[in-house]
N, C-alpha and C. Protein backbone atom coordinates (compact mmCIF):
# COMPACT_ATOMS: atom_id res chain seq x y z
N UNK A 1 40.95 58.79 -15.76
CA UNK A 1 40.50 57.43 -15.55
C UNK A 1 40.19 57.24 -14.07
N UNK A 2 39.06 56.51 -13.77
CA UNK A 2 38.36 56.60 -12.35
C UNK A 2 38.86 55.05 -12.11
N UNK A 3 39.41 54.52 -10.76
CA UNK A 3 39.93 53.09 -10.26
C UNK A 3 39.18 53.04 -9.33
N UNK A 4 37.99 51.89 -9.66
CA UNK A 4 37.52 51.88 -8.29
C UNK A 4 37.89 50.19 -7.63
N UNK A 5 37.43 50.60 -6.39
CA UNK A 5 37.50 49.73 -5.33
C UNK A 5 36.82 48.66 -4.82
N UNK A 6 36.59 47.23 -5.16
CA UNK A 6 35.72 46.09 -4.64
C UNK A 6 35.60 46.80 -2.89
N UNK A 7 34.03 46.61 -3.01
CA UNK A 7 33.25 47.12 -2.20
C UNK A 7 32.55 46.10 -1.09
N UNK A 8 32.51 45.16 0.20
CA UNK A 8 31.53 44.77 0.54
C UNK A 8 30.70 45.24 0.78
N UNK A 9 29.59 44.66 0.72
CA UNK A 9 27.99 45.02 1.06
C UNK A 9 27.73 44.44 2.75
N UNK A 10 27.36 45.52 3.38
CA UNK A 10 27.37 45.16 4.90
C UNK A 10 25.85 44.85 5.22
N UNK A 11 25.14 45.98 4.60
CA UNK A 11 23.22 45.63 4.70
C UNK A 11 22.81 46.17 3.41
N UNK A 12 21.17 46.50 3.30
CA UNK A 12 21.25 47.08 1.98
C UNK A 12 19.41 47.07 2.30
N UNK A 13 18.97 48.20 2.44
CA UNK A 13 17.58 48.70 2.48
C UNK A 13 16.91 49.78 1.41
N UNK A 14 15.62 49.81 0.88
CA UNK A 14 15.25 50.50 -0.13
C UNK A 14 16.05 51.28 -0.58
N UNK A 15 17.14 50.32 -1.58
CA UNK A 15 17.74 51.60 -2.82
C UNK A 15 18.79 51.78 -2.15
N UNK A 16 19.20 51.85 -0.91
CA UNK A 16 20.75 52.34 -0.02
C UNK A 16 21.40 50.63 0.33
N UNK A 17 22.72 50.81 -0.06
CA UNK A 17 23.46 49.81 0.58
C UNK A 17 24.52 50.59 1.43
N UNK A 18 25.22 49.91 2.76
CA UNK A 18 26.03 50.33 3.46
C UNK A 18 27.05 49.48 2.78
N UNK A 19 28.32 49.83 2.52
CA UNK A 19 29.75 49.26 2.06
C UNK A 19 30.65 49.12 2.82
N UNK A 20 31.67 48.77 2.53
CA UNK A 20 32.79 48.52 3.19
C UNK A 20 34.23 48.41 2.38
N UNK A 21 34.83 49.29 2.56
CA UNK A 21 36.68 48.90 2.03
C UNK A 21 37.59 49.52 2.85
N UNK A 22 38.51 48.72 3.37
CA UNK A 22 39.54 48.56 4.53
C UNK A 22 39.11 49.83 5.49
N UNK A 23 38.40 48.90 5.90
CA UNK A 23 37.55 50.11 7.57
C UNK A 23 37.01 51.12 7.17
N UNK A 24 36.76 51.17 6.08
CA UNK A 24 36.08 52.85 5.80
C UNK A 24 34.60 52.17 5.20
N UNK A 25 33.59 52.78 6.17
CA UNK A 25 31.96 52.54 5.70
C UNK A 25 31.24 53.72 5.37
N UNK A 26 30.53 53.47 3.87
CA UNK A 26 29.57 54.26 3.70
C UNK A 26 28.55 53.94 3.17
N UNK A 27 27.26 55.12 2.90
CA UNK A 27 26.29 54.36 2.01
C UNK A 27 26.26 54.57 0.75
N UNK A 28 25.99 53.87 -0.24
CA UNK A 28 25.81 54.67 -1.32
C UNK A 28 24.22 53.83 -1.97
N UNK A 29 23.85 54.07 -3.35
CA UNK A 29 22.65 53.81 -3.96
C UNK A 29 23.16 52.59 -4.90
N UNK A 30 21.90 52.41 -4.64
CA UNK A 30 21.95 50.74 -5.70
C UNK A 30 20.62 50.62 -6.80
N UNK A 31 20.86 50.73 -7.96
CA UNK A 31 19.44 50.71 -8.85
C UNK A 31 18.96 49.60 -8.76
N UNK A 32 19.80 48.49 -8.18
CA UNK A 32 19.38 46.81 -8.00
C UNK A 32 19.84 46.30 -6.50
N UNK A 33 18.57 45.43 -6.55
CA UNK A 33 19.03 44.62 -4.64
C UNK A 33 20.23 43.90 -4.59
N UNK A 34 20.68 44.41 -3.40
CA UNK A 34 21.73 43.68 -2.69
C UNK A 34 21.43 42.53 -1.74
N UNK A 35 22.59 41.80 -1.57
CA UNK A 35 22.63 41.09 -0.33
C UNK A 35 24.12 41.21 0.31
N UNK A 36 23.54 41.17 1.55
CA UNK A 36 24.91 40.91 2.64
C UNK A 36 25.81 39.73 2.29
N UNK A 37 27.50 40.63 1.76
CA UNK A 37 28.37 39.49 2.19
C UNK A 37 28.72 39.72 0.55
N UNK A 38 28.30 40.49 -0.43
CA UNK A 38 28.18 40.38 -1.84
C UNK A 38 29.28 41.37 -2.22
N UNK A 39 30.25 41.38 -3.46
CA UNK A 39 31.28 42.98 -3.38
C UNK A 39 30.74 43.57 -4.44
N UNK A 40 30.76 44.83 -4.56
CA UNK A 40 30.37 45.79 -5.54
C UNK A 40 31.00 46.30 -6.09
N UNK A 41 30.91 47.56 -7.64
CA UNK A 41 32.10 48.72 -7.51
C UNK A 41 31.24 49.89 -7.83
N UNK A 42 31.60 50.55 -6.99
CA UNK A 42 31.18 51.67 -7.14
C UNK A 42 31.58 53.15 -7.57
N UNK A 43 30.78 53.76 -7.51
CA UNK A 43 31.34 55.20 -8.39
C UNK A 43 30.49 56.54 -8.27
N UNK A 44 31.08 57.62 -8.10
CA UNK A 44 30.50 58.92 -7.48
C UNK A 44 29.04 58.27 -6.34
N UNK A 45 28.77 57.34 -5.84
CA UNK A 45 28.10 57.31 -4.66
C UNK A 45 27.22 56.16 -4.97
N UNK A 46 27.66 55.39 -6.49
CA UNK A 46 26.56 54.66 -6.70
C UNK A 46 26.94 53.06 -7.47
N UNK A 47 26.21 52.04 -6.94
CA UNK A 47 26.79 50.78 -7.18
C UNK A 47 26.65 50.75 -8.94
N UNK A 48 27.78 50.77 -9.56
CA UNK A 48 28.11 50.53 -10.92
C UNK A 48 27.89 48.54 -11.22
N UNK A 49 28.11 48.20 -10.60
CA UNK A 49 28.68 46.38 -10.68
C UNK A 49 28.29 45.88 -9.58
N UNK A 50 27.74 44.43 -9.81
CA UNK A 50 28.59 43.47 -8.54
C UNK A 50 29.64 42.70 -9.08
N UNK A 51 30.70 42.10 -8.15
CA UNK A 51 31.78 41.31 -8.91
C UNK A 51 31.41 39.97 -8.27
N UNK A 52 32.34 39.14 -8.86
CA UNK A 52 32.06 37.83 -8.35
C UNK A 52 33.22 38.21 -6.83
N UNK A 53 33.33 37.13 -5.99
CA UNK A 53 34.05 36.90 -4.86
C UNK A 53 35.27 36.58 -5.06
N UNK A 54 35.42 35.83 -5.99
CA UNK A 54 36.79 35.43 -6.16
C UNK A 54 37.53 36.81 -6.90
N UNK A 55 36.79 37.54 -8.05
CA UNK A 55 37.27 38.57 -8.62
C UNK A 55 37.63 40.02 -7.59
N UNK A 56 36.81 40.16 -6.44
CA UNK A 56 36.97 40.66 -5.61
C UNK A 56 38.24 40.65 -4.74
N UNK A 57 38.31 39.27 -4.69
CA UNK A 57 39.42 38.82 -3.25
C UNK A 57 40.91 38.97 -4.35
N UNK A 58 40.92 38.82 -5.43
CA UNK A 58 42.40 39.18 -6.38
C UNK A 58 42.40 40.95 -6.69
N UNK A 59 40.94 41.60 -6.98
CA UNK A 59 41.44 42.98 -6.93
C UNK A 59 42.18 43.25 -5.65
N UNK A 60 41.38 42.74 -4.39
CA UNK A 60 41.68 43.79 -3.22
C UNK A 60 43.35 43.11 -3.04
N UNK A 61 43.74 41.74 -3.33
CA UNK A 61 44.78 41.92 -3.22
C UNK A 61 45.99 42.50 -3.96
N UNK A 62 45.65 43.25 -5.33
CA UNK A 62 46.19 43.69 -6.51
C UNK A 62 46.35 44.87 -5.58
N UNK A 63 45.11 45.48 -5.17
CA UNK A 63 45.22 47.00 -4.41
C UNK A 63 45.94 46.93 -2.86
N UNK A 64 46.39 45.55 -2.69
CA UNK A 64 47.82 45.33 -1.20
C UNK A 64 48.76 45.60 -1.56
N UNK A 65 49.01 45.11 -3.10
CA UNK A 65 50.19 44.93 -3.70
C UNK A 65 50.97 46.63 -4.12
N UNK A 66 49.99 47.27 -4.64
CA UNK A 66 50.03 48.41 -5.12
C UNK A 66 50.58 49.50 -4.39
N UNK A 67 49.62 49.40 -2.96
CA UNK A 67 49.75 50.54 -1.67
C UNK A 67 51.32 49.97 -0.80
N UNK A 68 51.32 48.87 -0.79
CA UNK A 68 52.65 48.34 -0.60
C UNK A 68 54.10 48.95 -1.76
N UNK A 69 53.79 48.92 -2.43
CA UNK A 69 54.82 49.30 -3.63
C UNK A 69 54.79 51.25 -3.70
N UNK A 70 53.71 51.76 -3.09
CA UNK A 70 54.09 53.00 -3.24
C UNK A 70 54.01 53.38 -2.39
C-alpha cells in the first residue's frame, strides 16, 4: 500500500509542477493545470489528485501526529 503526502503546488509550467512537503521540493508531472497555493497527491512522480485545503491541512496534520508517535 503506497501513503502519499498532501503536496503544495509552488509554480506549475507546461505539464511540470514544482511541490512542496516539509522543506523538501520537487518537480513532478501534472496531466491537468495547476495553480499556485493548490495541494496535490502524488505518486511515482506524478500528480494523482488535487485535495481540497482544508482536507490537506487535517492530512498534514494526521502525518504530525504520526511522525510524532513514532
Amino acid at each position: 500500500m503506497c501513503i502519499s503526502r498532501p503536496q503544495k503546488v509552488l509554480s506549475f509550467e507546461k505539464g511540470k509542477a514544482l511541490v512542496e512537503f516539509g522543506g523538501i521540493k520537487k518537480t513532478v508531472k501534472s496531466p491537468f493545470p495547476l495553480k499556485k497555493g493548490e495541494f496535490v497527491l502524488c505518486q511515482q512522480g506524478f500528480v494523482v489528485k488535487r485535495i481540497p485545503e482544508k482536507t490537506a491541512r487535517d492530512m498534514l496534520k494526521d502525518w504530525k501526529e504520526m511522525n510524532e508517535w513514532l
